[in-house]
C-alpha atoms as a PDB file:
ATOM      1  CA  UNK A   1     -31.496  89.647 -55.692  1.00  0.00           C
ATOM      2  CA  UNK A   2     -28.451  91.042 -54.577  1.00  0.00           C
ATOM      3  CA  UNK A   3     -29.818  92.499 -51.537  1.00  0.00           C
ATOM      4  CA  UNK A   4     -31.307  89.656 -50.578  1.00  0.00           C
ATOM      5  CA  UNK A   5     -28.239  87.836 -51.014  1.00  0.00           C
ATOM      6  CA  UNK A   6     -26.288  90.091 -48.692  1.00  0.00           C
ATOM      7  CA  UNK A   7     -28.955  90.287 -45.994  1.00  0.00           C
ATOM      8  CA  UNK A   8     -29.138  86.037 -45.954  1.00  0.00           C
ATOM      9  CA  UNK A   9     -25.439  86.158 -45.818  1.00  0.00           C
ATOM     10  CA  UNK A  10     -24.945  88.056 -42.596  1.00  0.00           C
ATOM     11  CA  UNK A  11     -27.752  86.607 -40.979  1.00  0.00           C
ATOM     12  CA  UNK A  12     -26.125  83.105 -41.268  1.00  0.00           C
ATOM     13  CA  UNK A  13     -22.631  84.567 -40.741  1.00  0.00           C
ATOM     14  CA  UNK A  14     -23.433  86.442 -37.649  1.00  0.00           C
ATOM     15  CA  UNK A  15     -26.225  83.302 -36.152  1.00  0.00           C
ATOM     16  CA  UNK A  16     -24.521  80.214 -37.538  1.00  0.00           C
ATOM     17  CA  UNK A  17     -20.413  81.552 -37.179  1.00  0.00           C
ATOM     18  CA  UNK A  18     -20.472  81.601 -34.017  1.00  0.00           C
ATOM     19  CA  UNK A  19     -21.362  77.878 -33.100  1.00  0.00           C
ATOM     20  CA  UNK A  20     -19.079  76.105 -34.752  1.00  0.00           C
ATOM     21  CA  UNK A  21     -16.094  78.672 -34.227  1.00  0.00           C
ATOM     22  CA  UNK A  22     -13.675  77.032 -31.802  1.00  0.00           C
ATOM     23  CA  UNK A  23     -12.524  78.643 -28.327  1.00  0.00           C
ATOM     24  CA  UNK A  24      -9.442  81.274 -29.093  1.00  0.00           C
ATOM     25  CA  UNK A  25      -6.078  79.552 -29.433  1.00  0.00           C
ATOM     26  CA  UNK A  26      -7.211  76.391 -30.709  1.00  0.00           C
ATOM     27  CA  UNK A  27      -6.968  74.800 -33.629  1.00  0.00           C
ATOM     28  CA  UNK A  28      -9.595  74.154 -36.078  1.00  0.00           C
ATOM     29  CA  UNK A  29     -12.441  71.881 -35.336  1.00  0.00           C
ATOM     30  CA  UNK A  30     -13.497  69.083 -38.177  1.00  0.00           C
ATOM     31  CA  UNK A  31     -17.506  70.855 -37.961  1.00  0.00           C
ATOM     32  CA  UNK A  32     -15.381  74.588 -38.834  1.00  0.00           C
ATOM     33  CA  UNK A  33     -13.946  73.085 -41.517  1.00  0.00           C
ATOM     34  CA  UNK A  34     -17.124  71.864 -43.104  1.00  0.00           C
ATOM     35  CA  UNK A  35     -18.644  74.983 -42.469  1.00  0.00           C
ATOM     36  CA  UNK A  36     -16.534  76.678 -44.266  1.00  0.00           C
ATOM     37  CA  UNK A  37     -16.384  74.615 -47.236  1.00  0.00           C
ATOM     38  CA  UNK A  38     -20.297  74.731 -47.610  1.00  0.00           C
ATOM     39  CA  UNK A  39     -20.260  78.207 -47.219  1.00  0.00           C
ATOM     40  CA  UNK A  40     -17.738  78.145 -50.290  1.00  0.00           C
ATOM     41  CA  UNK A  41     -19.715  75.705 -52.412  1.00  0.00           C
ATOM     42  CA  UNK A  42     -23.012  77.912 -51.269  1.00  0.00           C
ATOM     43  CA  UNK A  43     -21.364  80.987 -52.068  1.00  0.00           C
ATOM     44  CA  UNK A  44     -20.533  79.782 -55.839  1.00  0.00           C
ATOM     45  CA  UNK A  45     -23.730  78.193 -56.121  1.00  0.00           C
ATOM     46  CA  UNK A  46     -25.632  81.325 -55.935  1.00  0.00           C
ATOM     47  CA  UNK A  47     -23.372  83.444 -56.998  1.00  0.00           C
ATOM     48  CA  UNK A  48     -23.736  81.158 -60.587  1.00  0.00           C
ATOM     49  CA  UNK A  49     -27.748  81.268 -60.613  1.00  0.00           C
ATOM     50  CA  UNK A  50     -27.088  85.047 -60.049  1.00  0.00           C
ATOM     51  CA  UNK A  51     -25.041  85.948 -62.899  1.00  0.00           C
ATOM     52  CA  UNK A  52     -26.235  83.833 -65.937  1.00  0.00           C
ATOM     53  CA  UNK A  53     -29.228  86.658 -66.670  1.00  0.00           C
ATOM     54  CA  UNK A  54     -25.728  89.139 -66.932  1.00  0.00           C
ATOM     55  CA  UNK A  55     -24.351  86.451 -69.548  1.00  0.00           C
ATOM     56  CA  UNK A  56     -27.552  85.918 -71.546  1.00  0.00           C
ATOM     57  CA  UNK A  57     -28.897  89.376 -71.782  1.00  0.00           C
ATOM     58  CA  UNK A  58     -32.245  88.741 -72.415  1.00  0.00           C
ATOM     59  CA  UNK A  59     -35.273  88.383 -69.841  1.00  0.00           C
ATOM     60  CA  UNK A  60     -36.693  85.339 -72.085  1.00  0.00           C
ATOM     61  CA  UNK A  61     -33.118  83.306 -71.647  1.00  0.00           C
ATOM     62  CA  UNK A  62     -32.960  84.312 -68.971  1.00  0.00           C
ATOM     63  CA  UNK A  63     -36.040  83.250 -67.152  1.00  0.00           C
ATOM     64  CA  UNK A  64     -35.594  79.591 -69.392  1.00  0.00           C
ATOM     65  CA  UNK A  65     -32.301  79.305 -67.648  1.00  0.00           C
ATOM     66  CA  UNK A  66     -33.725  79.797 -64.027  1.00  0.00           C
ATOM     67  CA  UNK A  67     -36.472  77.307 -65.038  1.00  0.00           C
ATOM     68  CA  UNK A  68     -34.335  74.835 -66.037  1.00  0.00           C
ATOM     69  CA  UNK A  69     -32.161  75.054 -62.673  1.00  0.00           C
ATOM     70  CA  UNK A  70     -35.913  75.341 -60.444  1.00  0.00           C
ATOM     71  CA  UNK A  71     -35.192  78.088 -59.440  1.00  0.00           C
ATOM     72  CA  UNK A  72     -32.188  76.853 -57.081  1.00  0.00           C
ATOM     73  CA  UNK A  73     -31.041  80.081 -56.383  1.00  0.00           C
ATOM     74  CA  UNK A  74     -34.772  81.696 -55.108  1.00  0.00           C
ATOM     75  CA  UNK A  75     -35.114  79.055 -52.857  1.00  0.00           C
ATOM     76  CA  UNK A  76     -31.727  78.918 -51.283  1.00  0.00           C
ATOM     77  CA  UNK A  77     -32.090  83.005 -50.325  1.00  0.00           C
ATOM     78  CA  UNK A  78     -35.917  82.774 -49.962  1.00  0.00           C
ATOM     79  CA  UNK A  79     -35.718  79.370 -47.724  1.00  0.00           C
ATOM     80  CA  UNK A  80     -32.440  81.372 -45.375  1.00  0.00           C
ATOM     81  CA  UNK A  81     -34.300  84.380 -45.311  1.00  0.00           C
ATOM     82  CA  UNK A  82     -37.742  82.555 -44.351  1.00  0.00           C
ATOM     83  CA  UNK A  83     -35.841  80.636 -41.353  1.00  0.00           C
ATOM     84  CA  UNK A  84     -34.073  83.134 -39.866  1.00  0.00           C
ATOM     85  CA  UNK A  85     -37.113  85.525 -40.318  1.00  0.00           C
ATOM     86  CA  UNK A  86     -39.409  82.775 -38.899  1.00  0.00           C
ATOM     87  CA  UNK A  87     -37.263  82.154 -35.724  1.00  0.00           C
ATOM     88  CA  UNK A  88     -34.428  80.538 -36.501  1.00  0.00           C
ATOM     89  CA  UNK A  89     -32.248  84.027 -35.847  1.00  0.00           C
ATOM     90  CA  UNK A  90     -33.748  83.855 -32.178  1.00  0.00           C
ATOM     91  CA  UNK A  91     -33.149  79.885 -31.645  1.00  0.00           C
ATOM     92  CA  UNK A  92     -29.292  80.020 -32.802  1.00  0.00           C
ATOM     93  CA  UNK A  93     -28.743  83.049 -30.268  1.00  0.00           C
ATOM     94  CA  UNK A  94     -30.064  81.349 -27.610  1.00  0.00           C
ATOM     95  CA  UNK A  95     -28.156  78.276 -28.443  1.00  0.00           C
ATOM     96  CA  UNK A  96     -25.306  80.768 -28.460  1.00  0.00           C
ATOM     97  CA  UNK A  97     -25.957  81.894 -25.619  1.00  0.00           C
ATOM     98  CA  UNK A  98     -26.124  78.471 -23.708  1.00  0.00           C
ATOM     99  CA  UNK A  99     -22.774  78.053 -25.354  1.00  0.00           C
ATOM    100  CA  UNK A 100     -21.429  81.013 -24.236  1.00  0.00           C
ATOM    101  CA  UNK A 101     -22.586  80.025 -20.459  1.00  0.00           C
ATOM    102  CA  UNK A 102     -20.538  76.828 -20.672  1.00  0.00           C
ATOM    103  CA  UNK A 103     -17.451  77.629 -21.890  1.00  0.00           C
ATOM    104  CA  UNK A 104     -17.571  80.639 -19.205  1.00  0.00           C
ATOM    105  CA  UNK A 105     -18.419  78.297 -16.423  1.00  0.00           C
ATOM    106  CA  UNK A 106     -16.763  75.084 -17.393  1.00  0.00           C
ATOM    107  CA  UNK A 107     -20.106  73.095 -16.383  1.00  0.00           C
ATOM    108  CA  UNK A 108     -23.193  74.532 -17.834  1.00  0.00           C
ATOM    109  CA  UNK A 109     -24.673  76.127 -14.527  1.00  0.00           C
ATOM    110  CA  UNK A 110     -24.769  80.180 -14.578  1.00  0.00           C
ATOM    111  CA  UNK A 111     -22.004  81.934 -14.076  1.00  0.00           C
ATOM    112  CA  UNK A 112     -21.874  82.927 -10.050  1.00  0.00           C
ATOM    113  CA  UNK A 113     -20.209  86.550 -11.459  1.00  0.00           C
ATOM    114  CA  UNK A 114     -23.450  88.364 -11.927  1.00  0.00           C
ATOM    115  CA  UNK A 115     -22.694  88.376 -15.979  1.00  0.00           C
ATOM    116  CA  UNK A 116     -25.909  88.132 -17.472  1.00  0.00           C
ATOM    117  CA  UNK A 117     -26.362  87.563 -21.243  1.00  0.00           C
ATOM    118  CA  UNK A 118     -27.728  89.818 -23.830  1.00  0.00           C
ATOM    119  CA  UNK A 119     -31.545  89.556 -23.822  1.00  0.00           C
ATOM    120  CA  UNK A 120     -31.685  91.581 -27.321  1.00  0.00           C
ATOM    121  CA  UNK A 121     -29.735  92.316 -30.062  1.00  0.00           C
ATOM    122  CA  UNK A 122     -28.946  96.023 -29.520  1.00  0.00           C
ATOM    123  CA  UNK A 123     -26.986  94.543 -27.167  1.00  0.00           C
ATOM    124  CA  UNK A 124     -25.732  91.510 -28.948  1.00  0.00           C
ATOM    125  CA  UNK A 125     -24.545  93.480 -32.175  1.00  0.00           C
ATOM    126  CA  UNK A 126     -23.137  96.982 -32.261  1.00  0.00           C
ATOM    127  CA  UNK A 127     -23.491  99.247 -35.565  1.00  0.00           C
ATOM    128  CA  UNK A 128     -20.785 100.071 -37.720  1.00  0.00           C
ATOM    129  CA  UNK A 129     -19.166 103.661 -37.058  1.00  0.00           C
ATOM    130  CA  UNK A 130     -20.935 106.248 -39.079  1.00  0.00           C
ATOM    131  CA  UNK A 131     -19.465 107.565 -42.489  1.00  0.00           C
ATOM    132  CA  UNK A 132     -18.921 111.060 -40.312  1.00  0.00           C
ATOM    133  CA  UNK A 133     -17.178 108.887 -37.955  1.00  0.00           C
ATOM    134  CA  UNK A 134     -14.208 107.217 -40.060  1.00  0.00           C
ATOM    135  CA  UNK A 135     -13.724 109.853 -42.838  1.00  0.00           C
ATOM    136  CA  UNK A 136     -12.415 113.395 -41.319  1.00  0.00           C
ATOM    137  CA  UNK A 137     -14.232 116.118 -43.177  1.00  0.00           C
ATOM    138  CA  UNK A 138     -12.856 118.075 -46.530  1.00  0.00           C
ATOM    139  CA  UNK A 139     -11.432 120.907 -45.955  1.00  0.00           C
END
């Protein structure tokens, strides 16, 4: 579940983020600040469905306990996992991208520079520096 958790996470983090993050130097925006409080209430939410089988040690309780709350939890990662999997990752990058176009241009229209946006996401996202990369070998 954990996994799962993680990879919904940074799929929403790195699609959703950047739409309601405002332009640099200004201030919050009211739709920021609700993000960031439902990623908070999200965040406790599952971590909660997560941890009671670590309280109740048992597969029966625990399994009762997930009944009782439907399953919550499941369907929160499964339903995020689902969208993005579905689509939705593609649909909020090109929304981002139309953003992006804007706020570059001031009007909407294509930028008259030449700058093209990404058309995949090699070259959207860059990987993380290898391990070999950040820690210098023993000696």
């Amino acid at each position: 579940m954990g996994g799962f958790i993680t990879t919904a996470a940074r799929l929403c983090r790195s699609s959703i983020r950047p739409l309601v993050l405002p332009p640099p130097g200004s201030p919050d925006t009211p739709i920021k600040c609700i993000y960031d409080v439902l990623g908070t209430v999200v965040s406790i939410l599952v971590l909660n469905f997560t941890a009671a089988p670590f309280m109740l040690l048992t597969i029966k309780d625990s399994l009762l306990v997930w009944q009782r709350l439907e399953w919550y939890g499941i369907w929160m990662v499964g339903g995020a996992l689902v969208f993005f999997y579905a689509g939705g990752r593609w649909m909020l990058m090109k929304i981002q991208a139309l953003q992006q176009r804007k706020t570059s241009t001031g009007d909407g229209s294509p930028s008259k520079t030449g700058a093209s946006t990404p058309t995949s996401v090699s070259e959207t996202f860059q990987l993380p520096p290898s391990l070999d990369q950040v820690v210098p070998p023993l000696q």
